[in-house]
C-alpha atoms as a PDB file:
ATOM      1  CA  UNK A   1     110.501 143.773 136.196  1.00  0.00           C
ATOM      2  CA  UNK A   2     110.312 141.276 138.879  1.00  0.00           C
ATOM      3  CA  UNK A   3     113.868 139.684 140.336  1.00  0.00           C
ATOM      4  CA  UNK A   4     111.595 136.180 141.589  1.00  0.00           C
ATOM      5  CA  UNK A   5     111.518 133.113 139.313  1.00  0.00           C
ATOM      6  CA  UNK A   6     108.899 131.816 137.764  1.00  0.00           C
ATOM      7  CA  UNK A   7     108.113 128.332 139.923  1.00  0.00           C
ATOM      8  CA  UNK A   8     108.820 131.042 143.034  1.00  0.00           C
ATOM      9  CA  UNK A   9     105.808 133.412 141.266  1.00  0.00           C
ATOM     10  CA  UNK A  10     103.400 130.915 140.982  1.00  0.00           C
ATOM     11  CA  UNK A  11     103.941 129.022 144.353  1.00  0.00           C
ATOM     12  CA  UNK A  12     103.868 132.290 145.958  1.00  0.00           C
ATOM     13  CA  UNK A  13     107.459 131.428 148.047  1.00  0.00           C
ATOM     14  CA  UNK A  14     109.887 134.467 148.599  1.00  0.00           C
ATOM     15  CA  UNK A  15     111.892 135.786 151.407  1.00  0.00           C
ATOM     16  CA  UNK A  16     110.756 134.962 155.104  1.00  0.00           C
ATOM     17  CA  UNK A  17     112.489 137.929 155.814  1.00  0.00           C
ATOM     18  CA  UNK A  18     114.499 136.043 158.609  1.00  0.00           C
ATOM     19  CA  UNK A  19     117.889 135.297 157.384  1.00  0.00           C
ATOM     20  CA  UNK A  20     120.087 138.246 158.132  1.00  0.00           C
ATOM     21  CA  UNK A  21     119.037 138.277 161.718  1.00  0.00           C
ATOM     22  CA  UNK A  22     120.041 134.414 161.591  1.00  0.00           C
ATOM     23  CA  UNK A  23     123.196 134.991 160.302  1.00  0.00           C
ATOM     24  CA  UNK A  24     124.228 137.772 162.434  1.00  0.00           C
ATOM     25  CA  UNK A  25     123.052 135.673 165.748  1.00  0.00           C
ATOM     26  CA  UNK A  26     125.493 132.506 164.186  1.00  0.00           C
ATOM     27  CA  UNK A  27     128.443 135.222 163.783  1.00  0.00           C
ATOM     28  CA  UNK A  28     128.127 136.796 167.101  1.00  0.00           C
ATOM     29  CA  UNK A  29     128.237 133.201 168.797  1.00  0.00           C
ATOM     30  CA  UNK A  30     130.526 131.507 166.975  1.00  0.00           C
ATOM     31  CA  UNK A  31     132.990 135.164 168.084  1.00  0.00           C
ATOM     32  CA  UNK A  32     131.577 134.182 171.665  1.00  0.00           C
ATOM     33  CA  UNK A  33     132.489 130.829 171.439  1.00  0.00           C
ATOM     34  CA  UNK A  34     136.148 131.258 170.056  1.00  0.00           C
ATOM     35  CA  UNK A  35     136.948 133.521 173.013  1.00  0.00           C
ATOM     36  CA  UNK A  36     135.474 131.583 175.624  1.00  0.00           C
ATOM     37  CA  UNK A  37     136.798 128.549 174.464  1.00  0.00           C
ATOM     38  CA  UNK A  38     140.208 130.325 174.525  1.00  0.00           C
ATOM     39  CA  UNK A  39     139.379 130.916 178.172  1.00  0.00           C
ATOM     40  CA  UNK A  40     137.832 127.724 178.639  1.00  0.00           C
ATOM     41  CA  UNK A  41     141.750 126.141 177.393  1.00  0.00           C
ATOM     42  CA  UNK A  42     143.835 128.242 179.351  1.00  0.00           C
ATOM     43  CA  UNK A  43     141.730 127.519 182.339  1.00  0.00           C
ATOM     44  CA  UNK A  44     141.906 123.489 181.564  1.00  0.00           C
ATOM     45  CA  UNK A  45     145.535 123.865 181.295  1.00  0.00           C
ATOM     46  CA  UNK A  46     145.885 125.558 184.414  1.00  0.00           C
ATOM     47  CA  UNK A  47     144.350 123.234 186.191  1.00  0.00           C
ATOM     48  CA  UNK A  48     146.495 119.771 184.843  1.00  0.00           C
ATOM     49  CA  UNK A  49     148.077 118.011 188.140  1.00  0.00           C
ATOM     50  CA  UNK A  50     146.392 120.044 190.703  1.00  0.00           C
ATOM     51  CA  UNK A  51     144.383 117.493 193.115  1.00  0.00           C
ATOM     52  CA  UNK A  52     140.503 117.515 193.239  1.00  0.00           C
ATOM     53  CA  UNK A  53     139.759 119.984 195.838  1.00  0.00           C
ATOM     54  CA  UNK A  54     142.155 122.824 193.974  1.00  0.00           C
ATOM     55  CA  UNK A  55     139.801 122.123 190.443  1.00  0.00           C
ATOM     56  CA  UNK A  56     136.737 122.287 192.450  1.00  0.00           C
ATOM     57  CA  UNK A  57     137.233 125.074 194.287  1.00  0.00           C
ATOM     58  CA  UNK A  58     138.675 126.700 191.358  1.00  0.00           C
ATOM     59  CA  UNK A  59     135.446 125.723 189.225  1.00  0.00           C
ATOM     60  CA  UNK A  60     133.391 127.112 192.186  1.00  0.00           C
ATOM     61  CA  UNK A  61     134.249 130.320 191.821  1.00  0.00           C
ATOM     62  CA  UNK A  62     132.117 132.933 190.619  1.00  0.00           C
ATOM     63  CA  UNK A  63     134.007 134.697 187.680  1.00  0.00           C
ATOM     64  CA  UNK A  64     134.770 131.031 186.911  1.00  0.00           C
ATOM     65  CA  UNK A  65     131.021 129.518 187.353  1.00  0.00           C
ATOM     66  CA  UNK A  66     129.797 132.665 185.680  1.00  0.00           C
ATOM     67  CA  UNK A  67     132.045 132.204 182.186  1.00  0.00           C
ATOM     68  CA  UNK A  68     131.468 128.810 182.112  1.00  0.00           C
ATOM     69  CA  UNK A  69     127.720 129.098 182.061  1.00  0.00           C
ATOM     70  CA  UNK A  70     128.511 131.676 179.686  1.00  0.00           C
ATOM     71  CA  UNK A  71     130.658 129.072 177.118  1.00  0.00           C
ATOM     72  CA  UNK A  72     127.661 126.320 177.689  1.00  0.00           C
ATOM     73  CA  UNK A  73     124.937 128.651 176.649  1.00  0.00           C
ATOM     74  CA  UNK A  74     126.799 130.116 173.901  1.00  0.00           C
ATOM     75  CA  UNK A  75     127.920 126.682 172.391  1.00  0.00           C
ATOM     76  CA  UNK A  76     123.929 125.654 172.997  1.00  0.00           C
ATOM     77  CA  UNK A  77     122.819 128.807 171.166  1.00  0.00           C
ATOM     78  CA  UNK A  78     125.053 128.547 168.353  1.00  0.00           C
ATOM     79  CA  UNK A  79     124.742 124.799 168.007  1.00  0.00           C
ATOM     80  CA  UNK A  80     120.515 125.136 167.725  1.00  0.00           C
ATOM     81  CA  UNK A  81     121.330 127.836 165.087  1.00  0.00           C
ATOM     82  CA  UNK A  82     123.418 125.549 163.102  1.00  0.00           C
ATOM     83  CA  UNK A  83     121.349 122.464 163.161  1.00  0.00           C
ATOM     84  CA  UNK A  84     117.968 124.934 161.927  1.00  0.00           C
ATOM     85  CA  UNK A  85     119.611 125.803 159.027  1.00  0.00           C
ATOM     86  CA  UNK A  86     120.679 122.534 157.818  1.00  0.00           C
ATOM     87  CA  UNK A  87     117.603 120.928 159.285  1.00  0.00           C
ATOM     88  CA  UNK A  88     115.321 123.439 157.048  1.00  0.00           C
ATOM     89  CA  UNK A  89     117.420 123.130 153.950  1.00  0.00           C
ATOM     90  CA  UNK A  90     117.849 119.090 154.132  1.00  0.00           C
ATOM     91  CA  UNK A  91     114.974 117.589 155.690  1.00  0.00           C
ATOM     92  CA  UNK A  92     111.924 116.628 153.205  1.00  0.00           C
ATOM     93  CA  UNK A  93     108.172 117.131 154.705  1.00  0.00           C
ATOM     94  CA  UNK A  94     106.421 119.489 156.666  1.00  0.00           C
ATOM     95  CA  UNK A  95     106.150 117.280 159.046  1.00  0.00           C
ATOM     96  CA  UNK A  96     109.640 115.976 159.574  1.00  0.00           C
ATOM     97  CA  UNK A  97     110.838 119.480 159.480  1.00  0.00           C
ATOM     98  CA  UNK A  98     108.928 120.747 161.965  1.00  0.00           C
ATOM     99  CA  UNK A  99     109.821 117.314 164.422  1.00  0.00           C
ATOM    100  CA  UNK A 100     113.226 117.289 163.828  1.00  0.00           C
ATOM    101  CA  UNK A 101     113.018 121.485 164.607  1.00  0.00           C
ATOM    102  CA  UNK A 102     110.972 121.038 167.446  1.00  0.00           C
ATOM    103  CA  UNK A 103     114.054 118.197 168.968  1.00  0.00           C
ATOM    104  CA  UNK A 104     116.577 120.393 168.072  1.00  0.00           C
ATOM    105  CA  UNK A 105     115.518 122.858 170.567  1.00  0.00           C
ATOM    106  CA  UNK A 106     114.787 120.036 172.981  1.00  0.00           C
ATOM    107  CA  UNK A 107     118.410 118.426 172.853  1.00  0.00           C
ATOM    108  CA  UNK A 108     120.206 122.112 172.891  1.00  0.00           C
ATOM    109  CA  UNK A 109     118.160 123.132 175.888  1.00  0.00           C
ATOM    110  CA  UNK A 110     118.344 119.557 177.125  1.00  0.00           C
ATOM    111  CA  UNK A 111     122.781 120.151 176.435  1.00  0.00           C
ATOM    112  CA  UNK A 112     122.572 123.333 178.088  1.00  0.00           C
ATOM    113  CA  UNK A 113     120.652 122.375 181.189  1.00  0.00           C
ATOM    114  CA  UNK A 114     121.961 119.470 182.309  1.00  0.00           C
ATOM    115  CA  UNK A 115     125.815 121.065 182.021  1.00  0.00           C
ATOM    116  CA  UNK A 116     124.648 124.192 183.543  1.00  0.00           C
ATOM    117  CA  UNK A 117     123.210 122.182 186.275  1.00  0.00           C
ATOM    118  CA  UNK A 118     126.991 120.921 186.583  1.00  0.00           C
ATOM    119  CA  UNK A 119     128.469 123.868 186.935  1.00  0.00           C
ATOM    120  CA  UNK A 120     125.977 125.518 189.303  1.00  0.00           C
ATOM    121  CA  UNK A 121     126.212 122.637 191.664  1.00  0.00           C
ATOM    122  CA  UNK A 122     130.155 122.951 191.900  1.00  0.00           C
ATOM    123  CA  UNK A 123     129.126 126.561 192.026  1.00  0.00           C
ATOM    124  CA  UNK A 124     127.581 125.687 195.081  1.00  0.00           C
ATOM    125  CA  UNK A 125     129.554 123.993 196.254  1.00  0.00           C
ATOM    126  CA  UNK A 126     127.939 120.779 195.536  1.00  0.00           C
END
C-alpha cells in the first residue's frame, strides 16, 4: 500500500528529501538571532548619549566587531532560508522560481556584505 497520491504517482513528484535539514537550519538561526539581538539591544542601549568617539571605539572592539558580524550573518542566513521557502511554495514557473531563488541569494549576500563591510571598517578602525 503506497502513502503517495495519485496525481503525485503519475507525475512521479515525492519528497526531495531536503526539508528537515531546512527546518532545523531556520530553528537554529532564528535561536541565534533572538540571543544576539538581545545582545545587539542591550549594547544599543548602552550606548544612548555617549558622544561619537565612545560608540566607535566601543563598536571597534573585537568581542564587539566579532558578535556583530555574528548577528548580520545570522539574520542573512535565516532571512535567505525564509524567503526559499515561500519563494518555492508561491512563485509559478520554473523559470521565475529559479530567478527569484537565484536573487534571493544575491540580496542576502549582497545584506550581509555590505553591513559586514561596516562593521569591519569601524573594526579597523576606519
Amino acid at each position: 500500500m503506497s502513502m503517495r497520491t495519485p496525481l503525485g504517482t503519475v507525475r512521479g513528484l515525492g519528497s526531495a528529501k531536503d526539508g528537515t535539514g531546512h527546518f532545523w537550519l531556520q530553528r537554529l538561526t532564528s535561536i541565534a538571532s533572538l540571543v544576539l539581538t538581545i545582545f545587539a539591544f542591550a549594547l544599543a542601549i548602552s550606548l544612548v548619549g555617549e558622544p561619537h568617539a565612545v560608540v566607535a571605539a566601543r563598536l571597534g572592539s573585537p568581542f564587539i566587531a566579532v558578535a556583530l558580524l555574528a548577528t548580520i550573518f545570522a539574520y542573512a542566513y535565516h532571512m535567505q532560508l525564509g524567503m526559499q521557502v515561500i519563494i518555492e511554495d508561491y512563485v509559478q514557473g520554473e523559470l521565475a522560481r529559479v530567478l527569484a531563488l537565484a536573487g534571493n541569494i544575491f540580496f542576502c549576500f549582497a545584506v550581509a556584505l555590505f553591513s559586514a563591510f561596516a562593521v569591519l571598517k569601524l573594526g579597523f578602525g576606519g
